[in-house]
C-alpha atoms as a PDB file:
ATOM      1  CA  UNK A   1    -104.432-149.637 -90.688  1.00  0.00           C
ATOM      2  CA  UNK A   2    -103.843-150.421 -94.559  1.00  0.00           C
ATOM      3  CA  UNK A   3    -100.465-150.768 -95.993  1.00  0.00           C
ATOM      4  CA  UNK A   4    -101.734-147.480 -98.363  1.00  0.00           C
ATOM      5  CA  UNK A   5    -102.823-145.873 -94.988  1.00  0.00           C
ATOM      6  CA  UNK A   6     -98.873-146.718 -93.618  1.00  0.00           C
ATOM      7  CA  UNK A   7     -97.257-145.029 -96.620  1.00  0.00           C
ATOM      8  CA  UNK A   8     -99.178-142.246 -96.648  1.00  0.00           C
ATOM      9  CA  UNK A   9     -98.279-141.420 -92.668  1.00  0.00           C
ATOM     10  CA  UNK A  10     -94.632-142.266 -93.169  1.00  0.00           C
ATOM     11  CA  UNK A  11     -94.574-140.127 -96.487  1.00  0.00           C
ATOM     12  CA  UNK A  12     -96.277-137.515 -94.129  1.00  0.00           C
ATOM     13  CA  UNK A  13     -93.181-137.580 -91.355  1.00  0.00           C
ATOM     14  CA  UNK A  14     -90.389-138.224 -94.185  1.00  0.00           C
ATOM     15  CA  UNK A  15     -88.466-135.434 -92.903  1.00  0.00           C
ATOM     16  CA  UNK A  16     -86.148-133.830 -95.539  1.00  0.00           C
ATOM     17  CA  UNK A  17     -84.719-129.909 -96.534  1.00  0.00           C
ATOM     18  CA  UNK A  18     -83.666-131.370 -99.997  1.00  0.00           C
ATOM     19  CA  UNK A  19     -86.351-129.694-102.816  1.00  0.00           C
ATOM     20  CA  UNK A  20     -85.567-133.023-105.102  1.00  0.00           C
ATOM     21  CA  UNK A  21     -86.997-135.294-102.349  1.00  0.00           C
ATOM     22  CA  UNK A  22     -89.810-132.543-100.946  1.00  0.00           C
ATOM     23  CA  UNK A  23     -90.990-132.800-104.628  1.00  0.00           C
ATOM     24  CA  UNK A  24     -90.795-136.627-104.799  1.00  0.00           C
ATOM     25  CA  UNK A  25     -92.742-136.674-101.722  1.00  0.00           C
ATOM     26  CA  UNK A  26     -95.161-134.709-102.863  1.00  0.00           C
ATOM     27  CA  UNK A  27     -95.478-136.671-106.104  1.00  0.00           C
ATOM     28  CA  UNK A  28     -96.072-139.837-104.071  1.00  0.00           C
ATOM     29  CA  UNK A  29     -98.388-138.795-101.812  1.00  0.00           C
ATOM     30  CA  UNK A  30    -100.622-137.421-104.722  1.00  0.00           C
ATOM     31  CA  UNK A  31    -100.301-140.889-106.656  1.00  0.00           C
ATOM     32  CA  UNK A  32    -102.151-142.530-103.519  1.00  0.00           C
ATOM     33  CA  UNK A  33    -104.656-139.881-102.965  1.00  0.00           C
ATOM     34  CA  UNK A  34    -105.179-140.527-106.771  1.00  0.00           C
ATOM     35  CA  UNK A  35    -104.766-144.183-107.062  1.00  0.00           C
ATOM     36  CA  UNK A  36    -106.784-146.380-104.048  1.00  0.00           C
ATOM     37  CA  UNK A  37    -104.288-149.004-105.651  1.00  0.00           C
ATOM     38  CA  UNK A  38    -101.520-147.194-105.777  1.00  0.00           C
ATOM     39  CA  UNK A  39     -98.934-149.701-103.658  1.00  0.00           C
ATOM     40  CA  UNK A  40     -99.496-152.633-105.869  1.00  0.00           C
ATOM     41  CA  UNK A  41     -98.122-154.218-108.889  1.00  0.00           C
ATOM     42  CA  UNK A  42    -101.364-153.894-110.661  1.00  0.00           C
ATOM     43  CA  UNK A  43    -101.543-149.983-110.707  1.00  0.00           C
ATOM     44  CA  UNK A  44    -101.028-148.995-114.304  1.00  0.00           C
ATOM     45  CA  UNK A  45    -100.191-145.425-113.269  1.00  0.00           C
ATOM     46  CA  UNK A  46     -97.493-146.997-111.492  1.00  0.00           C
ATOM     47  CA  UNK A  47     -96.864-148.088-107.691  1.00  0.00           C
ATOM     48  CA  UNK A  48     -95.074-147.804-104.446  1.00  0.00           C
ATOM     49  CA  UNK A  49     -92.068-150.544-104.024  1.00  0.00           C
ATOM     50  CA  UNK A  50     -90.094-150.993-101.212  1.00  0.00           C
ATOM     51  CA  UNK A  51     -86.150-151.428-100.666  1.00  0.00           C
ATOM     52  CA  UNK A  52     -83.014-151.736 -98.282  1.00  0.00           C
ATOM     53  CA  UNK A  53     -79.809-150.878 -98.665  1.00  0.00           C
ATOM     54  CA  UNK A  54     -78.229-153.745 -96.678  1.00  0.00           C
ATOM     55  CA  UNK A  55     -75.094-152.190 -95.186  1.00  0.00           C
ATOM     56  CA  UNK A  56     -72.162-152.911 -92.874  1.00  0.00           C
ATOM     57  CA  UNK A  57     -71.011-150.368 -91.137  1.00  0.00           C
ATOM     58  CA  UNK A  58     -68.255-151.675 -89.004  1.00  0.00           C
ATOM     59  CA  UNK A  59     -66.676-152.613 -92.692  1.00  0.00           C
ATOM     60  CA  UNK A  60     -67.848-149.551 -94.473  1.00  0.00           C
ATOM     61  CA  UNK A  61     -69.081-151.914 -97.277  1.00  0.00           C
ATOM     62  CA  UNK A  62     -72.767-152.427 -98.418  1.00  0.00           C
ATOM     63  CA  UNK A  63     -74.657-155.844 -99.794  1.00  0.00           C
ATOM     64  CA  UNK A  64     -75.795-155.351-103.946  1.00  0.00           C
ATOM     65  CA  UNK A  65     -77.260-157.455-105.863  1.00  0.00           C
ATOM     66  CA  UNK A  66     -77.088-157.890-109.709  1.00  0.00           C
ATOM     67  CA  UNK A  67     -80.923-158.129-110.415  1.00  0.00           C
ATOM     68  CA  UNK A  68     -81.803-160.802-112.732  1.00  0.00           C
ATOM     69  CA  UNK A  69     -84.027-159.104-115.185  1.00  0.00           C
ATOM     70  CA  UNK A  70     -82.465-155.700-115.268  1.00  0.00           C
ATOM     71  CA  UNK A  71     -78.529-156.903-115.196  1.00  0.00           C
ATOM     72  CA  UNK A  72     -77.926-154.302-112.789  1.00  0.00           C
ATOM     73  CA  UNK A  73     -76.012-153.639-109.322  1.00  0.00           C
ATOM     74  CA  UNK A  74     -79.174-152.362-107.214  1.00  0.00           C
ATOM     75  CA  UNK A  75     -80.050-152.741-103.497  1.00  0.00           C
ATOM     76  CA  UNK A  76     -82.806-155.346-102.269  1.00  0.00           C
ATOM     77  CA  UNK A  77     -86.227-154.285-102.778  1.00  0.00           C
ATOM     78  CA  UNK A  78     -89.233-154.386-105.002  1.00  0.00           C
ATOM     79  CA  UNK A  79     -93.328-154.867-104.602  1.00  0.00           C
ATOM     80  CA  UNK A  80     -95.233-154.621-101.677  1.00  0.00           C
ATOM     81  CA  UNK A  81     -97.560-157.884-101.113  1.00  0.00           C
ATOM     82  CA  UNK A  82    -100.848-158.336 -99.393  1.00  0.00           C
ATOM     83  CA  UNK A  83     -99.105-159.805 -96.204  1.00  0.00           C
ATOM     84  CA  UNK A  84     -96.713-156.554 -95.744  1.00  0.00           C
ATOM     85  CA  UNK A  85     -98.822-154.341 -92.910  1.00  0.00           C
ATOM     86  CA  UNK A  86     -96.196-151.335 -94.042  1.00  0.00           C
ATOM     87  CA  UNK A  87     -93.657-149.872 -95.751  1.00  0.00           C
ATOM     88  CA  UNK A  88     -90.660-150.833 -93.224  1.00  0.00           C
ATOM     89  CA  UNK A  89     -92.243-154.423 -92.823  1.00  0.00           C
ATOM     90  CA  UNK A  90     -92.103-154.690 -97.240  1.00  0.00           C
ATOM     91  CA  UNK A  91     -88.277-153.716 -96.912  1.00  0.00           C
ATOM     92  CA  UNK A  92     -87.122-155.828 -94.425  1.00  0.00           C
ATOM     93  CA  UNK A  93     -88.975-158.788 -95.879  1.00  0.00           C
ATOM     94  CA  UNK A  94     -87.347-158.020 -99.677  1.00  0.00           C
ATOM     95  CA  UNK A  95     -83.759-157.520 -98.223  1.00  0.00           C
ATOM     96  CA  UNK A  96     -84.147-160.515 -96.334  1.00  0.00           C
ATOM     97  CA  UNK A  97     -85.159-162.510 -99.281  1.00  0.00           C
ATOM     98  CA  UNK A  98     -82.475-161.338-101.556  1.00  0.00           C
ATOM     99  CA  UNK A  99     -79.633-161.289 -99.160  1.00  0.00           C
ATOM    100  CA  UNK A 100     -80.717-164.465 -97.286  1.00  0.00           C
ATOM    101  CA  UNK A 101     -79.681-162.671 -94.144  1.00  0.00           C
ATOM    102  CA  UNK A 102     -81.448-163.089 -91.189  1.00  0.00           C
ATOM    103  CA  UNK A 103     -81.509-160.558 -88.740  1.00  0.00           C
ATOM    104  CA  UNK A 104     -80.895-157.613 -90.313  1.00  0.00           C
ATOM    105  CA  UNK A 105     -82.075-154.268 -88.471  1.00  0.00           C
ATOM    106  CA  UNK A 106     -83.715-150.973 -90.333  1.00  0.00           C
ATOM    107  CA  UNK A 107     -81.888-147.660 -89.082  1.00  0.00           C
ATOM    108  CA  UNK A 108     -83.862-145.583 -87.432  1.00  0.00           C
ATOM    109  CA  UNK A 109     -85.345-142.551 -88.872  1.00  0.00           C
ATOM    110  CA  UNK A 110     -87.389-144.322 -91.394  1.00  0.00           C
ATOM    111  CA  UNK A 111     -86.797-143.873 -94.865  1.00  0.00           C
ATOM    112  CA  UNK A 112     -83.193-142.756 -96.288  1.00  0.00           C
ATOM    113  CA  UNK A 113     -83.980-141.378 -99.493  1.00  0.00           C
ATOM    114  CA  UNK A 114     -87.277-141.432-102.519  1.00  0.00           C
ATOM    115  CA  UNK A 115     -86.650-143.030-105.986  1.00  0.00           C
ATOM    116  CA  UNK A 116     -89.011-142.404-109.048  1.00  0.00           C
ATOM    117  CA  UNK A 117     -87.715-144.718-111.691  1.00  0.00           C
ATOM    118  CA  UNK A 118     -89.281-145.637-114.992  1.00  0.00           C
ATOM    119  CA  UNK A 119     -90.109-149.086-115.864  1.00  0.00           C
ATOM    120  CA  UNK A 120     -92.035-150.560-119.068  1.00  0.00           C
ATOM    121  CA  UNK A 121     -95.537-150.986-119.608  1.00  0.00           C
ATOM    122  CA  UNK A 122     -97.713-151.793-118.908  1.00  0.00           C
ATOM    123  CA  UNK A 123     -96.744-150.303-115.124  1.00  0.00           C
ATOM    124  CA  UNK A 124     -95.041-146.636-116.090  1.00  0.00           C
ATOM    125  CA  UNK A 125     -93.461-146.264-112.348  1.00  0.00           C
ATOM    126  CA  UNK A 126     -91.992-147.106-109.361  1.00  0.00           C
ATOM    127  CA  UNK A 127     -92.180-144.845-106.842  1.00  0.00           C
ATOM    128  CA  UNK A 128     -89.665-146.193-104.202  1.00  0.00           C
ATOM    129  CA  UNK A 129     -89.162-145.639-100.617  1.00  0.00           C
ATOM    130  CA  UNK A 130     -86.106-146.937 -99.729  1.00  0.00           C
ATOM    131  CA  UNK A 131     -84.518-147.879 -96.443  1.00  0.00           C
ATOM    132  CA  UNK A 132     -81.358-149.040 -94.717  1.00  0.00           C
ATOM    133  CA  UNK A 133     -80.758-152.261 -92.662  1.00  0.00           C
ATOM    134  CA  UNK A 134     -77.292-152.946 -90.959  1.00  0.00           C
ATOM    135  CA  UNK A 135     -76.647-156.449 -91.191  1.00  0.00           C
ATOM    136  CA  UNK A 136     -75.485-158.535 -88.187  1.00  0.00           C
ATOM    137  CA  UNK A 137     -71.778-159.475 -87.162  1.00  0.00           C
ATOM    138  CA  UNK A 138     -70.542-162.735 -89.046  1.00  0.00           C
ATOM    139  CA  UNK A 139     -73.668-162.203 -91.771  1.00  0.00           C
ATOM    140  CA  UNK A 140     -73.605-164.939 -94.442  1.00  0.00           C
ATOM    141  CA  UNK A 141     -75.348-163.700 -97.316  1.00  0.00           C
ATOM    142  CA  UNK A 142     -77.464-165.963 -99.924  1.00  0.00           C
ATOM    143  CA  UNK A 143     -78.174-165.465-103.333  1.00  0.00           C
ATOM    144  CA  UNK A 144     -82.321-165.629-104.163  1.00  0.00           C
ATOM    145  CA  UNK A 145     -83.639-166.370-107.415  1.00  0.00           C
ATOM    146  CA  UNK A 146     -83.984-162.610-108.438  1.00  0.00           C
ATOM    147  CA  UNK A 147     -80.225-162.336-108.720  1.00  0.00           C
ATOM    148  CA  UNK A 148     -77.214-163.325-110.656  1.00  0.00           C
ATOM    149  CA  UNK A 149     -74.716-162.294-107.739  1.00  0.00           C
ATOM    150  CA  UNK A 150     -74.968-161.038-104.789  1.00  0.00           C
ATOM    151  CA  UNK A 151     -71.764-158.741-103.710  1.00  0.00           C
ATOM    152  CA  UNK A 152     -70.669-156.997-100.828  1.00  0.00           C
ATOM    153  CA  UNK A 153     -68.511-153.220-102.206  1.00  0.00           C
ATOM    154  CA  UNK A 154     -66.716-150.844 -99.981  1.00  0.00           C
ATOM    155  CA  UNK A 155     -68.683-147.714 -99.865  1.00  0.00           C
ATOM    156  CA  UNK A 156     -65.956-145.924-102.040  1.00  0.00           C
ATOM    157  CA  UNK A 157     -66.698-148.726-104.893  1.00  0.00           C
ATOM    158  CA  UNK A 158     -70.192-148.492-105.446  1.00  0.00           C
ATOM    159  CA  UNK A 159     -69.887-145.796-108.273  1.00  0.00           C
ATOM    160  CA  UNK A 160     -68.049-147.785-110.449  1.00  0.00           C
ATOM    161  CA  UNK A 161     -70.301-150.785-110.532  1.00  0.00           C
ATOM    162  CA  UNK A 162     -73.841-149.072-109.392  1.00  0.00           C
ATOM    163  CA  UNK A 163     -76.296-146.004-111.045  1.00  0.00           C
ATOM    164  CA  UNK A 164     -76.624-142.616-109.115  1.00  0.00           C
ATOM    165  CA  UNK A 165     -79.421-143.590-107.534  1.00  0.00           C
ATOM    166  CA  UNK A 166     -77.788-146.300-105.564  1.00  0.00           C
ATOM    167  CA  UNK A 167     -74.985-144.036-104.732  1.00  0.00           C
ATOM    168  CA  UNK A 168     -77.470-141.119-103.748  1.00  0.00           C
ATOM    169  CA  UNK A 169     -78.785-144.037-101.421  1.00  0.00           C
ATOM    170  CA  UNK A 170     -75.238-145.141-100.067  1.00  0.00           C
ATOM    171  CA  UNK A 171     -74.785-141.634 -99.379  1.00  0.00           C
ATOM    172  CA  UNK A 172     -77.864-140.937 -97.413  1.00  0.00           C
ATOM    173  CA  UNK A 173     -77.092-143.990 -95.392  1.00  0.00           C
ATOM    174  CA  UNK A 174     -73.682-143.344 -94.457  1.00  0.00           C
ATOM    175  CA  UNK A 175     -75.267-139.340 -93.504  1.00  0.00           C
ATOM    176  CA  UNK A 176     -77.416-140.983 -91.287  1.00  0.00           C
ATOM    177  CA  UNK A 177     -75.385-143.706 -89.626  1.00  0.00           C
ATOM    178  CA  UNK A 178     -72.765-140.813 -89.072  1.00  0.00           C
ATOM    179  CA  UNK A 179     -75.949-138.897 -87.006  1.00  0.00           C
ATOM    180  CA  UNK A 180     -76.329-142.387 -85.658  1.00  0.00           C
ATOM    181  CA  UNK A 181     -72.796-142.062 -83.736  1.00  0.00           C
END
């Protein structure tokens, strides 16, 4: 099975009663039937990426990092590459890179939340599915390349230092690791 093939079937079982995300569904599963290319970088009608929210929930905190380019507080994530085989194997391998934490573990369910986020041209969008990983206990994190820090914030901090989408994505997460318990 293709990586496209993947997204498609998990944008197929991406469960949600929220008409925001039904339409962003919707949206992204008519990019790929549109766009053959539609999960990589090279798609000028813009493409699929792939995060993870790296969380601790035993601290209530999550893992940020301050992106390089875009000087902002995000989660890990970014482009799907040839070697990913799907969307939950692209997330895991970005927020390992970015966190330099091994061992972290998705939450089931698949994907938390959809992001549609404009970026310049000559791509016009990302179209992000974006996950949730719990790190493990004693987890050192390690700045990458891509960032300028790398922070851990207590859940009730992340609106002061992150966009809504990131909190719209802490949210989710803490929704599901409270159906979790």
């Amino acid at each position: 099975m293709s990586l496209h093939d993947d997204a498609v079937l998990v944008l197929k079982g991406y469960d949600t009663d929220r008409e925001d995300q039904s339409e962003l569904r919707r949206t992204y599963l008519d990019h790929l039937a549109g766009h053959p290319d539609g999960m990589w970088k090279a798609c000028g009608a813009g493409h699929l990426t792939a995060s993870a929210l790296v969380v601790d929930p035993e601290r209530g905190r999550v893992l940020l990092t301050l992106h390089r380019k875009l000087q902002m507080w995000l989660q890990m994530g970014g482009h799907c590459e040839p070697q990913d085989s799907t969307l939950a194997s692209a997330a895991m391998r970005e927020a390992t890179e970015e966190s330099g934490i091994a061992g972290l573990t998705l939450l089931p369910g698949g994907p938390v939340r959809l992001d549609r986020h404009p970026i310049p041209a000559p791509c016009h969008w990302h179209l992000d599915v974006q996950y949730a990983a719990t790190a493990p206990a004693g987890a050192t994190e390690q700045i990458s390349e891509e960032s300028l820090d790398l922070r851990w914030f207590p859940y009730d901090e992340v609106a002061g230092v992150a966009d809504a989408s990131v909190v719209r994505l802490v949210e989710g997460t803490r929704a599901r690791l409270e159906q979790g318990r």
